[in-house]
PDB file of N, CA and C in Angstrom:
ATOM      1  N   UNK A   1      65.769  54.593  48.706  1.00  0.00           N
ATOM      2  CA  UNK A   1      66.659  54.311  49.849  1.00  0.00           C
ATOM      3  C   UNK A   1      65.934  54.707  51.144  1.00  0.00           C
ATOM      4  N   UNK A   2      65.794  53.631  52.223  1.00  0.00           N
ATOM      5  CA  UNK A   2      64.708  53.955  53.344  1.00  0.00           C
ATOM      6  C   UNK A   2      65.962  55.156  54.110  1.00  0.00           C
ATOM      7  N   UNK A   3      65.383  55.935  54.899  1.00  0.00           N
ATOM      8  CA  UNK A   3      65.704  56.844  55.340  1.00  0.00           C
ATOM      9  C   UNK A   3      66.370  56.631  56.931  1.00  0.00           C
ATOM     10  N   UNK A   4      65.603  55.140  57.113  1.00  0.00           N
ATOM     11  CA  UNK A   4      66.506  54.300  58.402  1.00  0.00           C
ATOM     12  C   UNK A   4      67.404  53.024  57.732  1.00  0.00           C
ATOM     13  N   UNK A   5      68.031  52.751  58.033  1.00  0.00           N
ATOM     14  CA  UNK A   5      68.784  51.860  57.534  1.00  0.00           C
ATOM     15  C   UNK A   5      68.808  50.491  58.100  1.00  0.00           C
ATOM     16  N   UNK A   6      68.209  50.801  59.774  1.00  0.00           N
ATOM     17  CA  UNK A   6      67.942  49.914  60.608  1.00  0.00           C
ATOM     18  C   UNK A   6      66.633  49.148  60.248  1.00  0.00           C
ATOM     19  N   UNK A   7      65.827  50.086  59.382  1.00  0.00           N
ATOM     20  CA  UNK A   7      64.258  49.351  59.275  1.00  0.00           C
ATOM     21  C   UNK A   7      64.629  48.164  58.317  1.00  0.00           C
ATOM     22  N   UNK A   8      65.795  48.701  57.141  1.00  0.00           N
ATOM     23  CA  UNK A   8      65.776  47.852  56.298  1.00  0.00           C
ATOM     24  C   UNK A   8      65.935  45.939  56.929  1.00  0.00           C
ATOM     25  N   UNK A   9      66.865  46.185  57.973  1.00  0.00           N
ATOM     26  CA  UNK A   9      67.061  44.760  58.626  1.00  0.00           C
ATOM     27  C   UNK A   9      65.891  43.971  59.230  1.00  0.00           C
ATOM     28  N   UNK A  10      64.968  45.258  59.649  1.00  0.00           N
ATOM     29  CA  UNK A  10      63.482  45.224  60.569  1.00  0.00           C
ATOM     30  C   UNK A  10      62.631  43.834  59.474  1.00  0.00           C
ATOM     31  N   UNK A  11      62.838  44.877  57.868  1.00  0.00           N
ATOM     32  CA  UNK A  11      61.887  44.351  56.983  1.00  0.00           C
ATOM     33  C   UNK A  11      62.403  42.573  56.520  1.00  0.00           C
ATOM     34  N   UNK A  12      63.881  42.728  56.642  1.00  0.00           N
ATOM     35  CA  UNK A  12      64.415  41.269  56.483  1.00  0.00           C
ATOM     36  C   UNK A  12      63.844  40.108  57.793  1.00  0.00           C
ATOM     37  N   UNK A  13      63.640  40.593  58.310  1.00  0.00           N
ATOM     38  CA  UNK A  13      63.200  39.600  60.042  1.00  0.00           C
ATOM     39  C   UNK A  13      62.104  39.478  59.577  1.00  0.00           C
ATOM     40  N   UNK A  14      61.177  40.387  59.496  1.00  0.00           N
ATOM     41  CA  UNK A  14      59.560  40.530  58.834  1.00  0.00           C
ATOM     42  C   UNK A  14      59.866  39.768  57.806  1.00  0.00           C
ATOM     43  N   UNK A  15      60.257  39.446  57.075  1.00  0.00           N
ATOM     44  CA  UNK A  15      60.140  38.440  55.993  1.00  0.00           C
ATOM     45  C   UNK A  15      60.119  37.616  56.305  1.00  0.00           C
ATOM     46  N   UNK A  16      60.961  37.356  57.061  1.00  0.00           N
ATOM     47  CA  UNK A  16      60.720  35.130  57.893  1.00  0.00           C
ATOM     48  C   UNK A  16      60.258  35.231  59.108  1.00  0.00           C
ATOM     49  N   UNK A  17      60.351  36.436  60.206  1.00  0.00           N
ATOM     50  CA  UNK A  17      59.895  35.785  61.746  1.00  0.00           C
ATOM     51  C   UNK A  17      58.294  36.216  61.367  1.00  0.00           C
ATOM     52  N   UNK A  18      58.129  37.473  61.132  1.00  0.00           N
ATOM     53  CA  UNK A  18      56.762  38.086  60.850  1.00  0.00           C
ATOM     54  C   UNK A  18      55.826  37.037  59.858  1.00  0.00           C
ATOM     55  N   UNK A  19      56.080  36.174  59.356  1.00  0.00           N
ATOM     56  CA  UNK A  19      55.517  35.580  58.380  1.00  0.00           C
ATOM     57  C   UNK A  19      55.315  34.082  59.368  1.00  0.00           C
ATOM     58  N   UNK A  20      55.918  33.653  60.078  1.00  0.00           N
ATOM     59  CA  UNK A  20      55.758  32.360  60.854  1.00  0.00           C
ATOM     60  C   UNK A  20      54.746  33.400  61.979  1.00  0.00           C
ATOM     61  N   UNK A  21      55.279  34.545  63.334  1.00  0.00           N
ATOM     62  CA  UNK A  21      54.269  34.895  63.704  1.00  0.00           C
ATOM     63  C   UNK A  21      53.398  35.255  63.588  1.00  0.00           C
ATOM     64  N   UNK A  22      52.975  35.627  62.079  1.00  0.00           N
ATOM     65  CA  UNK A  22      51.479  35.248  61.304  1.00  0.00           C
ATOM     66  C   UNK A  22      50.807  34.208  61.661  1.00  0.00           C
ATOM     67  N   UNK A  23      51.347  33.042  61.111  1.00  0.00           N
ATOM     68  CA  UNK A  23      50.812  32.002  60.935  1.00  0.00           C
ATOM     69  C   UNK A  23      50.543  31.269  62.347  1.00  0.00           C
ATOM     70  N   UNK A  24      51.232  31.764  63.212  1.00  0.00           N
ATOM     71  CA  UNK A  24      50.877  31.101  64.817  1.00  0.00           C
ATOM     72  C   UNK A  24      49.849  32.095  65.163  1.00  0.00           C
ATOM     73  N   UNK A  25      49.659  32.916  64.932  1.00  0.00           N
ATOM     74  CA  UNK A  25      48.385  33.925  65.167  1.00  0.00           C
ATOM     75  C   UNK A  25      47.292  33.612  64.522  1.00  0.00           C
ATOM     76  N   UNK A  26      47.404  33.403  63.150  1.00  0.00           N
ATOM     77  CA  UNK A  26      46.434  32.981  62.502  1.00  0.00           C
ATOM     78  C   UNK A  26      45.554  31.533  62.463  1.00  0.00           C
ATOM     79  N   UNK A  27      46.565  30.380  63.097  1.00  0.00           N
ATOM     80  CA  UNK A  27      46.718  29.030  63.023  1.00  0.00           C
ATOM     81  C   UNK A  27      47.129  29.058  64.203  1.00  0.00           C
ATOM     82  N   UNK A  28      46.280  28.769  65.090  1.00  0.00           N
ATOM     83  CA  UNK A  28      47.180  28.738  66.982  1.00  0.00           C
ATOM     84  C   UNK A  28      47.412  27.394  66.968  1.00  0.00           C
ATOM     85  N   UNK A  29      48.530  26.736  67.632  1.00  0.00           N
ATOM     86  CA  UNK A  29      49.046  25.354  67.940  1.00  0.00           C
ATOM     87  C   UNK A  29      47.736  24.738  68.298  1.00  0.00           C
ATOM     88  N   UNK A  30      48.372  23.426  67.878  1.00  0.00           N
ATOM     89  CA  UNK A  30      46.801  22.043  68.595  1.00  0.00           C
ATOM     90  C   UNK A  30      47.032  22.583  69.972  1.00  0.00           C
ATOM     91  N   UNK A  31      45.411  22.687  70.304  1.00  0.00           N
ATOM     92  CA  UNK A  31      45.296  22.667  71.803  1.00  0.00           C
ATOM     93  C   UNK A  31      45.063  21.373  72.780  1.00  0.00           C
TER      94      UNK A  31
END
């Protein structure tokens, strides 16, 4: 049980926004 409860929601966003702003970091739009 995380000890914040707030991170747990942190890690749900990180699952889909963190994973697309990966991929725009990693893969920058056509220039």
């Amino acid at each position: 049980m995380n000890p914040y409860p707030q991170n747990n929601m942190r890690t749900i966003d990180l699952s889909g926004i963190a994973v697309i702003e990966t991929l725009a970091t990693t893969h920058p739009p056509d220039r």
